[in-house]
N, C-alpha and C. Protein backbone atom coordinates (compact mmCIF):
# COMPACT_ATOMS: atom_id res chain seq x y z
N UNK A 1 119.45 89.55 80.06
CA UNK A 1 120.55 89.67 79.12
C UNK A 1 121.72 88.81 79.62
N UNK A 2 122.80 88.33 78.67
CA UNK A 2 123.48 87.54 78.85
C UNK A 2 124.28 88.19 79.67
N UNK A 3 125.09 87.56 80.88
CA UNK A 3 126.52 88.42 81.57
C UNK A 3 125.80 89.61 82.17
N UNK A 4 124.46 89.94 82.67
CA UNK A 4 123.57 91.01 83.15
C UNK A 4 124.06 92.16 82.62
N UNK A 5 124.24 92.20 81.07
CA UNK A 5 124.10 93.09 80.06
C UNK A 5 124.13 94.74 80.57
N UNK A 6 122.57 94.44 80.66
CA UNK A 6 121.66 95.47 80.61
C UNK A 6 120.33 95.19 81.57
N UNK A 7 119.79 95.73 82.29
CA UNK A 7 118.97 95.20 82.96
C UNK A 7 117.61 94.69 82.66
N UNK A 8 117.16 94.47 83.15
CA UNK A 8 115.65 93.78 83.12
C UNK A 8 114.70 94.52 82.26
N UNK A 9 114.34 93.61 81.10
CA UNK A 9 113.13 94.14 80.42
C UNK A 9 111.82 93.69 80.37
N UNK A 10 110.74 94.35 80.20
CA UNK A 10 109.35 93.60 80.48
C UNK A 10 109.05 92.52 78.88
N UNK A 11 108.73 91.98 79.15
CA UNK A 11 108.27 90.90 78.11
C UNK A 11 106.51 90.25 78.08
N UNK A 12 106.11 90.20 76.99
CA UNK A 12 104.74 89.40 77.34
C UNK A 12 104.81 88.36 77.35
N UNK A 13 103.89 88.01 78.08
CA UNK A 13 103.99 86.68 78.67
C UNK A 13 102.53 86.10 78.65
N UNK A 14 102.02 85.32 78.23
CA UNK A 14 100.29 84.45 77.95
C UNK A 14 100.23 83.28 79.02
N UNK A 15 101.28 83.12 79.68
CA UNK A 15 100.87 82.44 80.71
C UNK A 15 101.29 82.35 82.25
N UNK A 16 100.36 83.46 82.35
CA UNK A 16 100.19 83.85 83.64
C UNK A 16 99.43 83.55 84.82
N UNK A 17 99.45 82.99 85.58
CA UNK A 17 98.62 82.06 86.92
C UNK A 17 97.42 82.88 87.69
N UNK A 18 96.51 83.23 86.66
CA UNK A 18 95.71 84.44 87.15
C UNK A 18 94.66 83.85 88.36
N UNK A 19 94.38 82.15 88.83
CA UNK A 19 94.28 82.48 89.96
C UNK A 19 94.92 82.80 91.00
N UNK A 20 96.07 82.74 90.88
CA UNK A 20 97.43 83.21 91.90
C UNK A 20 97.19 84.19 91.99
N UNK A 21 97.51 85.44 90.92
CA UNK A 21 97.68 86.74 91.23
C UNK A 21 96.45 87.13 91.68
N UNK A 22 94.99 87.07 90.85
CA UNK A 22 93.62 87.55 91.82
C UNK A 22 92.99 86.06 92.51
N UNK A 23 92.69 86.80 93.60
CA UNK A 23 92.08 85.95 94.75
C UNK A 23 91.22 86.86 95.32
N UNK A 24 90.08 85.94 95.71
CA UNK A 24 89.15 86.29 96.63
C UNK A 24 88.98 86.34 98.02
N UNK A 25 88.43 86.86 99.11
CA UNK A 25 88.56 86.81 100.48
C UNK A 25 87.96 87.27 100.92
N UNK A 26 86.63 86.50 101.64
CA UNK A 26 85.70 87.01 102.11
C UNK A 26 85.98 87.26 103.88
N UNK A 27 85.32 88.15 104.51
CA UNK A 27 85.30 88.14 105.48
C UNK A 27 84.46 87.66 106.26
N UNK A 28 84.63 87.15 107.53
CA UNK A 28 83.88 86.97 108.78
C UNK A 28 82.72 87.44 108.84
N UNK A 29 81.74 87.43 109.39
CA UNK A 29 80.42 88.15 109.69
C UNK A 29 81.24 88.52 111.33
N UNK A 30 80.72 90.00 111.18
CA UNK A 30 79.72 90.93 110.67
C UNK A 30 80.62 91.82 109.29
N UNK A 31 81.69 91.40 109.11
CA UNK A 31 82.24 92.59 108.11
C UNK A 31 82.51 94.13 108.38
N UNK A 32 83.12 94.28 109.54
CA UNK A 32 83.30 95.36 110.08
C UNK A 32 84.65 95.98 109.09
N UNK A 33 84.79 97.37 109.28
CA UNK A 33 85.69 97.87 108.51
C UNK A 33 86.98 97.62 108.86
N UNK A 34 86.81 97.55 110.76
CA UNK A 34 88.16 96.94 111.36
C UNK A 34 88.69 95.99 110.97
N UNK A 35 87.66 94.65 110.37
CA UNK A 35 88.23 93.31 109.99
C UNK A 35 88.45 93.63 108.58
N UNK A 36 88.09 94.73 107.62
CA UNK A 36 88.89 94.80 106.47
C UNK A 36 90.11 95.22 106.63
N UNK A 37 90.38 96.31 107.29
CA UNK A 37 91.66 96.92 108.02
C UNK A 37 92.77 95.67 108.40
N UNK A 38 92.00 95.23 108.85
CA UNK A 38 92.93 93.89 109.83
C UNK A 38 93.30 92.84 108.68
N UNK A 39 92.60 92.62 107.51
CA UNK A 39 92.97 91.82 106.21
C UNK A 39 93.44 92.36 105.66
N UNK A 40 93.32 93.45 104.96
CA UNK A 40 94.60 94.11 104.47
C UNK A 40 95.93 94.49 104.99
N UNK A 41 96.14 94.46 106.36
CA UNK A 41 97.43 94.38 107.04
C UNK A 41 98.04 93.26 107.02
N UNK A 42 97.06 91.96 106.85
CA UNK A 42 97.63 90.76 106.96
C UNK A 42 98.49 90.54 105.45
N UNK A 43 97.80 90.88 104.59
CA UNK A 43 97.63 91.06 103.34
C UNK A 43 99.01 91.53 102.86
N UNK A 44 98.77 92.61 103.45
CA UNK A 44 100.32 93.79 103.26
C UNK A 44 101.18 92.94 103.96
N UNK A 45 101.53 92.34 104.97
CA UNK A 45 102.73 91.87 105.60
C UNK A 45 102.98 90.60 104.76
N UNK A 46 102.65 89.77 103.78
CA UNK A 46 102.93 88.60 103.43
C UNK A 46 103.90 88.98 102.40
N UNK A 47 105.61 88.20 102.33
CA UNK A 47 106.13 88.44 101.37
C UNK A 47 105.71 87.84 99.56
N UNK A 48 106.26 88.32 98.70
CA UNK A 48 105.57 88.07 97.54
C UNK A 48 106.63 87.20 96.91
N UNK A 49 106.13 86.34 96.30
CA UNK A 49 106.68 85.14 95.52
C UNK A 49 107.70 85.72 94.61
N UNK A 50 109.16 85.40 94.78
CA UNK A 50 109.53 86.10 93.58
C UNK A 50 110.35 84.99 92.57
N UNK A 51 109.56 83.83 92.76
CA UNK A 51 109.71 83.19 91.36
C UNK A 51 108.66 83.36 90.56
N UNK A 52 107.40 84.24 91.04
CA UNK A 52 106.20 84.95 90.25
C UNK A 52 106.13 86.20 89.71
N UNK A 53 105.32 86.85 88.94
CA UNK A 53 105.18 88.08 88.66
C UNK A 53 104.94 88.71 90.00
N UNK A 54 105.43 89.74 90.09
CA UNK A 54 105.76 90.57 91.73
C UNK A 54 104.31 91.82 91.52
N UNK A 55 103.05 90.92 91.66
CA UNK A 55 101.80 91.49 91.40
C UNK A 55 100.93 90.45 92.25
N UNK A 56 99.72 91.65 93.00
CA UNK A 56 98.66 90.47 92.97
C UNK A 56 97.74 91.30 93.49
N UNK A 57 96.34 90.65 93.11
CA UNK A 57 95.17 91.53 93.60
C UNK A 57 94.30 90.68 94.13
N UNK A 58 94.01 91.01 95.56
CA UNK A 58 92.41 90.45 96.18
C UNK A 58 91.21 90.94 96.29
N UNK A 59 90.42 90.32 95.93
CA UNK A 59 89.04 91.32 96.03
C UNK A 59 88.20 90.94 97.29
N UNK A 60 88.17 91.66 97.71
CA UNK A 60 87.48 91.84 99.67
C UNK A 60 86.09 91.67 99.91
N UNK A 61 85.12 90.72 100.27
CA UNK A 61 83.99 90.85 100.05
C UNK A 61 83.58 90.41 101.65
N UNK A 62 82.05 90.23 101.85
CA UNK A 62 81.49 90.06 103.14
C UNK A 62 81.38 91.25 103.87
N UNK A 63 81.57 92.33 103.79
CA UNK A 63 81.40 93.35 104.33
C UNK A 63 80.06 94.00 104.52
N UNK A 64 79.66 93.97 105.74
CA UNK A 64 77.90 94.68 106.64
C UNK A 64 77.58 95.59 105.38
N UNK A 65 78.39 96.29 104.85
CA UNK A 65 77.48 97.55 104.02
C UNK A 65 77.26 96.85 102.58
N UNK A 66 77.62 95.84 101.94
CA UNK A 66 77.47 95.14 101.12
C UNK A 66 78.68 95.62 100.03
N UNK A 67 79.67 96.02 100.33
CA UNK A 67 80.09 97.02 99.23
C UNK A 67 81.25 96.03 98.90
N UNK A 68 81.93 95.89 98.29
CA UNK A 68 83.37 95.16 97.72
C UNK A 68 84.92 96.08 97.98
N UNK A 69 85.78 95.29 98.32
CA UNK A 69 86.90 96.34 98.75
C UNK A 69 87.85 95.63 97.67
N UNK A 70 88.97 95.89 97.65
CA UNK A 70 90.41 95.63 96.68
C UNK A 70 91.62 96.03 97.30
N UNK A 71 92.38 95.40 97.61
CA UNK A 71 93.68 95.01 97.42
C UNK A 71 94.62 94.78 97.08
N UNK A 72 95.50 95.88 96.52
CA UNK A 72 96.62 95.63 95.27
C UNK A 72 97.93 95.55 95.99
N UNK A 73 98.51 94.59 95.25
CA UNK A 73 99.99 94.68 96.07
C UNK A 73 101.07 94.61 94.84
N UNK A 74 101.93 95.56 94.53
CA UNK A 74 102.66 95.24 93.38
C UNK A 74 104.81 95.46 94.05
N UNK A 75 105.17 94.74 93.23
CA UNK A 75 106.51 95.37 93.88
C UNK A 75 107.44 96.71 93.41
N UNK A 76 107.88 97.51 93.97
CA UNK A 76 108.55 98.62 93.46
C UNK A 76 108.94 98.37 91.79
N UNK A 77 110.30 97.31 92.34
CA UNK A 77 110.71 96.82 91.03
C UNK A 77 109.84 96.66 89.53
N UNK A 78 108.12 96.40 89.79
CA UNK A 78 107.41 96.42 88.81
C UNK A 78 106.37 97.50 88.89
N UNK A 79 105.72 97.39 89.49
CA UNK A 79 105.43 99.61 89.39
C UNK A 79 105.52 100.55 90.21
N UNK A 80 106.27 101.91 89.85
CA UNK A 80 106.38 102.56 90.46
C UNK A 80 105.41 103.90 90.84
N UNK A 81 105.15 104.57 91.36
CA UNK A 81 103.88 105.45 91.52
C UNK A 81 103.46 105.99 90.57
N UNK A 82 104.08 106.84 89.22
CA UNK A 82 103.06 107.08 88.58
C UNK A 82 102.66 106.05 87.49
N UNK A 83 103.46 104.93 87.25
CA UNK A 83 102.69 103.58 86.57
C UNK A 83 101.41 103.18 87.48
N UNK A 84 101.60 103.33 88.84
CA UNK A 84 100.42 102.87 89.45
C UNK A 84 99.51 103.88 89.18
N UNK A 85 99.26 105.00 89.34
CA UNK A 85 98.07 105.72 88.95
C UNK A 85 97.87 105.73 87.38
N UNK A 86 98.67 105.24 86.64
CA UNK A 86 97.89 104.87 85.17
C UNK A 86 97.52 103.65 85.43
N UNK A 87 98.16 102.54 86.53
CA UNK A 87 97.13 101.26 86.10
C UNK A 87 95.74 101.18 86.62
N UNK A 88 95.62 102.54 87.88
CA UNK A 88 94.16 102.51 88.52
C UNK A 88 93.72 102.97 87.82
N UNK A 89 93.76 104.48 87.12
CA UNK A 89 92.95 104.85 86.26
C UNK A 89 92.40 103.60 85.09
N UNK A 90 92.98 102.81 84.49
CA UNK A 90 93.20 101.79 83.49
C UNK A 90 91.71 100.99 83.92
N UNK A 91 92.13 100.35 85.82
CA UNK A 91 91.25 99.60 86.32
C UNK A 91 90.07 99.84 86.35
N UNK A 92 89.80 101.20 86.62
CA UNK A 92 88.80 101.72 87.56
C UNK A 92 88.03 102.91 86.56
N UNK A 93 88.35 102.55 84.99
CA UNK A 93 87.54 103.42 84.10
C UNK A 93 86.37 102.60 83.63
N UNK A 94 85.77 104.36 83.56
CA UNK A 94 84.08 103.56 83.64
C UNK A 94 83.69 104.22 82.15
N UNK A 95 84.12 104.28 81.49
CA UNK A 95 83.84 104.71 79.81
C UNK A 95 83.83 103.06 79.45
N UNK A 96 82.93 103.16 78.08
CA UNK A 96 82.65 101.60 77.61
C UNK A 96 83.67 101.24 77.08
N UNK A 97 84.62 101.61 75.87
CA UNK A 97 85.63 101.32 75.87
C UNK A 97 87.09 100.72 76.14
N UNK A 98 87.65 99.91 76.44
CA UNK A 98 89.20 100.02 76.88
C UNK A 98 89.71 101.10 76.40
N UNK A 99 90.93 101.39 77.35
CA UNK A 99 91.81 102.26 77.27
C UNK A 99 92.97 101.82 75.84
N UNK A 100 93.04 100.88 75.90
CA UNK A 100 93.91 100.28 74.64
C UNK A 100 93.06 100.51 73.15
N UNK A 101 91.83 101.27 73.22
CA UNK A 101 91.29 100.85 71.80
C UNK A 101 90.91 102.23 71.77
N UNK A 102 90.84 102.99 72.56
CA UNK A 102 91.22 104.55 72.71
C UNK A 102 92.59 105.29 71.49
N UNK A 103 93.61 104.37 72.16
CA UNK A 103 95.05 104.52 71.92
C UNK A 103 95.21 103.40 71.00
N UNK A 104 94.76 103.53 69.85
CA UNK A 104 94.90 102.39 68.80
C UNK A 104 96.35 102.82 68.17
N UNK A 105 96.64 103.91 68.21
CA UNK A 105 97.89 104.27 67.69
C UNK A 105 99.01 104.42 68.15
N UNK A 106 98.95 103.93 69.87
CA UNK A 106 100.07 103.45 70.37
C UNK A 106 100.61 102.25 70.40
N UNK A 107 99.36 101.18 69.93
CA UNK A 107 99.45 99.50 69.97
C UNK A 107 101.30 98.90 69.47
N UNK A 108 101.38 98.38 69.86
CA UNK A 108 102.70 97.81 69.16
C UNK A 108 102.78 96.28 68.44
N UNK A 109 103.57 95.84 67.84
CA UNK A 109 103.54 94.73 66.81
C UNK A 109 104.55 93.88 68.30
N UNK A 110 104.02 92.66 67.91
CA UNK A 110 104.38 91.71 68.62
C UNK A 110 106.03 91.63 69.18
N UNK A 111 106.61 91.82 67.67
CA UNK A 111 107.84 92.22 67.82
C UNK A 111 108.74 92.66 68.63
N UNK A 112 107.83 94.33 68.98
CA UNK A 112 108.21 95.08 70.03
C UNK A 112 108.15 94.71 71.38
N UNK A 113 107.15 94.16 70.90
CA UNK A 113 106.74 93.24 72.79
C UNK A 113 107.76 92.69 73.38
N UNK A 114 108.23 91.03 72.56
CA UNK A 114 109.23 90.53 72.69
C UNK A 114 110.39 90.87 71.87
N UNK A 115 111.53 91.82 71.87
CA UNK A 115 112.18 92.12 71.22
C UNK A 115 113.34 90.95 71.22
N UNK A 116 114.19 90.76 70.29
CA UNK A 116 115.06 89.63 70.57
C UNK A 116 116.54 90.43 71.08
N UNK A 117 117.38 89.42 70.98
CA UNK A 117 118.73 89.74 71.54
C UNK A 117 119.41 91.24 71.18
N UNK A 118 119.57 91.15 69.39
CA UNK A 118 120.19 92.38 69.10
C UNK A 118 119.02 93.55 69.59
N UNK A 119 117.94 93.73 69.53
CA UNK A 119 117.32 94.72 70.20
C UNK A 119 117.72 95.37 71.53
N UNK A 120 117.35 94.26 72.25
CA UNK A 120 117.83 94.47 73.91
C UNK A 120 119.25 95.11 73.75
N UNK A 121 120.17 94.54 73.20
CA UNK A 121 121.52 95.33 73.22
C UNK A 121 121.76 96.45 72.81
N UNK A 122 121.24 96.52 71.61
CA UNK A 122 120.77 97.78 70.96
C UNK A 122 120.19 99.13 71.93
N UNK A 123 119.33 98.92 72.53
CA UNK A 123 118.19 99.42 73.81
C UNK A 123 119.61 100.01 74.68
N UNK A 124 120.31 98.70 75.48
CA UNK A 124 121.13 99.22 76.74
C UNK A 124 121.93 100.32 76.14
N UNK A 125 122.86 100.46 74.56
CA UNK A 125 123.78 100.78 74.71
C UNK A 125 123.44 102.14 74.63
N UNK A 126 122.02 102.32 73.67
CA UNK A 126 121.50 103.77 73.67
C UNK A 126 121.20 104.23 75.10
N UNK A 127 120.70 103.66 76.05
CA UNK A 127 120.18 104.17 77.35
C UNK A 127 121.80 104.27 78.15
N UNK A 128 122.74 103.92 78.02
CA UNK A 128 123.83 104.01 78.60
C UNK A 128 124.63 104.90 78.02
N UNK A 129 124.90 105.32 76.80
CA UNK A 129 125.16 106.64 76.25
C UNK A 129 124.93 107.75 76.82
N UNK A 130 122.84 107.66 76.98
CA UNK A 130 122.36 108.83 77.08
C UNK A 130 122.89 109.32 78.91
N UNK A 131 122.91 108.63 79.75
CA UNK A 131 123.73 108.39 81.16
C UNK A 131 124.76 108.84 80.90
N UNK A 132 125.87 108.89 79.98
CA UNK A 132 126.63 109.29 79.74
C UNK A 132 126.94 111.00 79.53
N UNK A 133 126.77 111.06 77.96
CA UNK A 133 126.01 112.30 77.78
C UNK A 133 125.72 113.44 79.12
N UNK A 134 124.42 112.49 79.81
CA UNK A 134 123.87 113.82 80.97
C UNK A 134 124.92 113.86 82.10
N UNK A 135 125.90 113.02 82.61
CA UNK A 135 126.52 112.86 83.23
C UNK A 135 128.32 114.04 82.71
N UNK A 136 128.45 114.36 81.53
CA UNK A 136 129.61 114.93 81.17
C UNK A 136 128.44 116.24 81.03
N UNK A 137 127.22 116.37 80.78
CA UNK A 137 126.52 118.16 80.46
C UNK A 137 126.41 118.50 82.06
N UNK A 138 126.31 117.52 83.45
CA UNK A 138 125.98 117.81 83.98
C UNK A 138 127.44 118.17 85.14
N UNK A 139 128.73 117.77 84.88
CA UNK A 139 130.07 117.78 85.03
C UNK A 139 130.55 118.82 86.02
N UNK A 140 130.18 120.23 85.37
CA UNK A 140 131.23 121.19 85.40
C UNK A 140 129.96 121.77 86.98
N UNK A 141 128.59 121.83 86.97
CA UNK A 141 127.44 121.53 87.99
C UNK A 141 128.32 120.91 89.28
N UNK A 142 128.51 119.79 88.52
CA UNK A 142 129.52 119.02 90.15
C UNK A 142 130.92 119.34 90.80
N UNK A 143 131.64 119.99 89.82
CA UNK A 143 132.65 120.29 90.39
C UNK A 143 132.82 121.78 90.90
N UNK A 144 131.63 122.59 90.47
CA UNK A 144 131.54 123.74 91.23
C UNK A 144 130.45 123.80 92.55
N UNK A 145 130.19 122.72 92.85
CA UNK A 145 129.55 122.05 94.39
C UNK A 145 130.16 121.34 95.13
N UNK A 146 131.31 121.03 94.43
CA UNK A 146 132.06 120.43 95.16
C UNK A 146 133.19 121.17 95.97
N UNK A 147 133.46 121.95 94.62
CA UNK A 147 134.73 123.17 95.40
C UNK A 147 133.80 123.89 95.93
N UNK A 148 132.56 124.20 96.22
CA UNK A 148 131.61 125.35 97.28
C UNK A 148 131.66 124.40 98.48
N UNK A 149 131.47 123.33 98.68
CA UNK A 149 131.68 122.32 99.74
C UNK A 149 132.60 122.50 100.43
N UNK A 150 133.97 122.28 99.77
CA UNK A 150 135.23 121.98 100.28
C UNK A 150 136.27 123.02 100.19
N UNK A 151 136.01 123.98 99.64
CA UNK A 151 136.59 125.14 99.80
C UNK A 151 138.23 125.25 98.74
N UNK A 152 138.74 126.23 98.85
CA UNK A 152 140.02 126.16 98.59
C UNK A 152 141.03 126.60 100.26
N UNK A 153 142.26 126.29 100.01
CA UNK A 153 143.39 126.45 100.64
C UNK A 153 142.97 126.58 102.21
N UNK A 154 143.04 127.81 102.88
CA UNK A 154 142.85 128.38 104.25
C UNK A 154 141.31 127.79 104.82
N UNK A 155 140.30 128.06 103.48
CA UNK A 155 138.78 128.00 104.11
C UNK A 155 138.82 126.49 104.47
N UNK A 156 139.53 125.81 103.63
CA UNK A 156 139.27 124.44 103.68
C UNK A 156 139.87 123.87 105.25
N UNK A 157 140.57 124.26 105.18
CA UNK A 157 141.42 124.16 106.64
C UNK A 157 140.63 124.65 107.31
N UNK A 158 140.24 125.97 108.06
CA UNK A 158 138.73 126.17 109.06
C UNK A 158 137.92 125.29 108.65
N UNK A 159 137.73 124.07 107.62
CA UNK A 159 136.26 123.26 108.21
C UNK A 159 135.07 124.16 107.38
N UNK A 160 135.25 124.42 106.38
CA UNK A 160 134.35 124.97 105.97
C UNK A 160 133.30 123.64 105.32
N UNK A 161 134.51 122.68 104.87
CA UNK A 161 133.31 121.77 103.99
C UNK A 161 132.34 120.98 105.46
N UNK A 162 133.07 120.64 106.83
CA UNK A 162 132.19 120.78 107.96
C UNK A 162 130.88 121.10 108.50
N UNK A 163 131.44 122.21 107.70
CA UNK A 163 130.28 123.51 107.93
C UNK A 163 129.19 123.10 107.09
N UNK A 164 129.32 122.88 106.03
CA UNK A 164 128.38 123.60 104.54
C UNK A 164 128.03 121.30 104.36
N UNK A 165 128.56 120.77 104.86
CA UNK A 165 127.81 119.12 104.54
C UNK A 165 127.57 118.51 105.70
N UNK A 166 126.48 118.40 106.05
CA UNK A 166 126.48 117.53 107.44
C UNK A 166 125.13 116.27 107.03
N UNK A 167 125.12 115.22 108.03
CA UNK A 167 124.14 114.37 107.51
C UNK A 167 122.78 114.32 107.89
N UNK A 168 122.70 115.33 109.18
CA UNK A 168 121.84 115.27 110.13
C UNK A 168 121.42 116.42 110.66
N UNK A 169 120.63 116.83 112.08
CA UNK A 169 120.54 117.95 112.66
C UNK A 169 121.73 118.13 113.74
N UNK A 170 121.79 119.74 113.68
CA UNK A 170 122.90 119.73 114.60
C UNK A 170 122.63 118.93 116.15
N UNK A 171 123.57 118.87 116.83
CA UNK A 171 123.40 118.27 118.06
C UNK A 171 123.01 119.74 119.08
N UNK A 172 122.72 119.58 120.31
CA UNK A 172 122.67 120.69 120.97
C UNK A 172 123.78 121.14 121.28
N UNK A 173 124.76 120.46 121.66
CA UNK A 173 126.33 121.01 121.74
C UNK A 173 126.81 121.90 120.82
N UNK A 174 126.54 121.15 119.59
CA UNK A 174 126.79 122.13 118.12
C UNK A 174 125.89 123.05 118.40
N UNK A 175 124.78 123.51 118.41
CA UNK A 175 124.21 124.44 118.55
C UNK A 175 124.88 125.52 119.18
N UNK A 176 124.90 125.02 120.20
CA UNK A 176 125.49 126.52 121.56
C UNK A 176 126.57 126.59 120.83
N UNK A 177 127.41 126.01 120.23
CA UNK A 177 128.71 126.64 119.61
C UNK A 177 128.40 127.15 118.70
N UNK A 178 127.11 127.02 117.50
CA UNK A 178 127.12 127.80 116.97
C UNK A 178 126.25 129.63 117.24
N UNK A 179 125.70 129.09 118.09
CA UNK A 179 125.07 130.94 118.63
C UNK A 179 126.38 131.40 119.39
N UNK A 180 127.53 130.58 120.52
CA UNK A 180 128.45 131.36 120.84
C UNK A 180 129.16 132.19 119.67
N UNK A 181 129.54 131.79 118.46
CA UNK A 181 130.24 131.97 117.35
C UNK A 181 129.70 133.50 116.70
N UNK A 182 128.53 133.17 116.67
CA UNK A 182 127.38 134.22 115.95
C UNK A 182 127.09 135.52 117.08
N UNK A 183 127.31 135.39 118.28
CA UNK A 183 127.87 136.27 119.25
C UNK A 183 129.05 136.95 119.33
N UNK A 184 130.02 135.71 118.75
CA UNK A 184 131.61 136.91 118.53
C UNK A 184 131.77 137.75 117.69
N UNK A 185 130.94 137.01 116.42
CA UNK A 185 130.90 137.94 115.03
C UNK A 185 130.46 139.20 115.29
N UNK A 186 129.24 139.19 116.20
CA UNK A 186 128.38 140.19 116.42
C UNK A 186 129.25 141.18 117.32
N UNK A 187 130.13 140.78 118.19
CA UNK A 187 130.68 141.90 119.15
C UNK A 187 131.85 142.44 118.56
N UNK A 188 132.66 141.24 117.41
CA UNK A 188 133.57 141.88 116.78
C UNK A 188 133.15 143.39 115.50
N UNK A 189 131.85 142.77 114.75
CA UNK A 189 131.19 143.75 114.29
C UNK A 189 130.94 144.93 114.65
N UNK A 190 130.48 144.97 116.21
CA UNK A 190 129.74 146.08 116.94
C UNK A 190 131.60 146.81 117.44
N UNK A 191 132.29 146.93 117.14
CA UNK A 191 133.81 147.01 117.25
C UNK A 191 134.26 147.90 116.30
């Protein structure tokens, strides 16, 4: 979007460098599982092109048991975990069918695919509303966590919001101060 609008939308695209993204890679003889292990680490450590689609798949072959391995590498930015378990399921279905001809009644018109300008704008201002919206229902939530945090007047002064937000585990120092503390309570109680 013009002036980064609105953020990033997916678009289709027909020309895509599909030997780039899948590649093949056979292994060494003997094809031990270690040397698949050891290719897929190599695999995993290589950064990904990001003047490309932030995708790519290798298919692993040469392996002693004869079997074929795979390799997916995608970037956050383009799927996130449960998109990835709909694209394995997608991959890795064994009904004759596609999944797209299943769902004939989700298909969309080209249109939608590539939406043009007023769309996209259209899109942000509704999705930035709705941010809105949950952000004023969710309001009155924050400011009564906030005053439980930070207390009013006196509590606030003892360190209560101290108390009740920390970022980490206590230290051991903090500790013993806090069982000494929980000892005075207790003897002032027993009083």
């Amino acid at each position: 979007m013009p002036l980064q609008f609105a953020s990033p939308v997916w678009i289709h695209d027909d020309d895509v460098d599909l030997d780039y993204h899948v590649q093949r890679v056979t292994l060494p003889p003997p094809g031990t599982l270690v040397q698949f292990e050891g290719c897929a680490a190599r695999l995993h450590s290589e950064l990904m092109d990001r003047s490309r689609p932030l995708w790519r798949v290798h298919v692993i072959d040469g392996l002693q048991s004869g079997q074929v391995g795979y390799y997916m590498k995608a970037h956050h930015a383009a799927l996130d975990g449960q998109a990835a378990v709909l694209l394995a399921r997608a991959l890795f279905d064994l009904t004759p069918r596609p999944c797209g001809e299943r769902r004939a009644s989700s298909s969309r018109s080209n249109q939608a695919e590539n939406p043009g300008m007023a769309e996209l704008a259209a899109a942000a201002l509704r999705h930035d509303a709705g941010q809105y919206i949950k952000l004023v229902r969710h309001l009155p939530d924050v400011v009564r966590t906030l005053a439980g945090m930070f207390g009013t007047g006196a509590e606030a002064r003892k360190g209560r919001a101290g108390r009740n937000f920390a970022f980490g585990p206590h230290t051991p120092a903090e500790c013993a101060d806090h069982r000494r503390a929980r000892v005075r309570r207790l003897v002032v109680a027993a009083r």
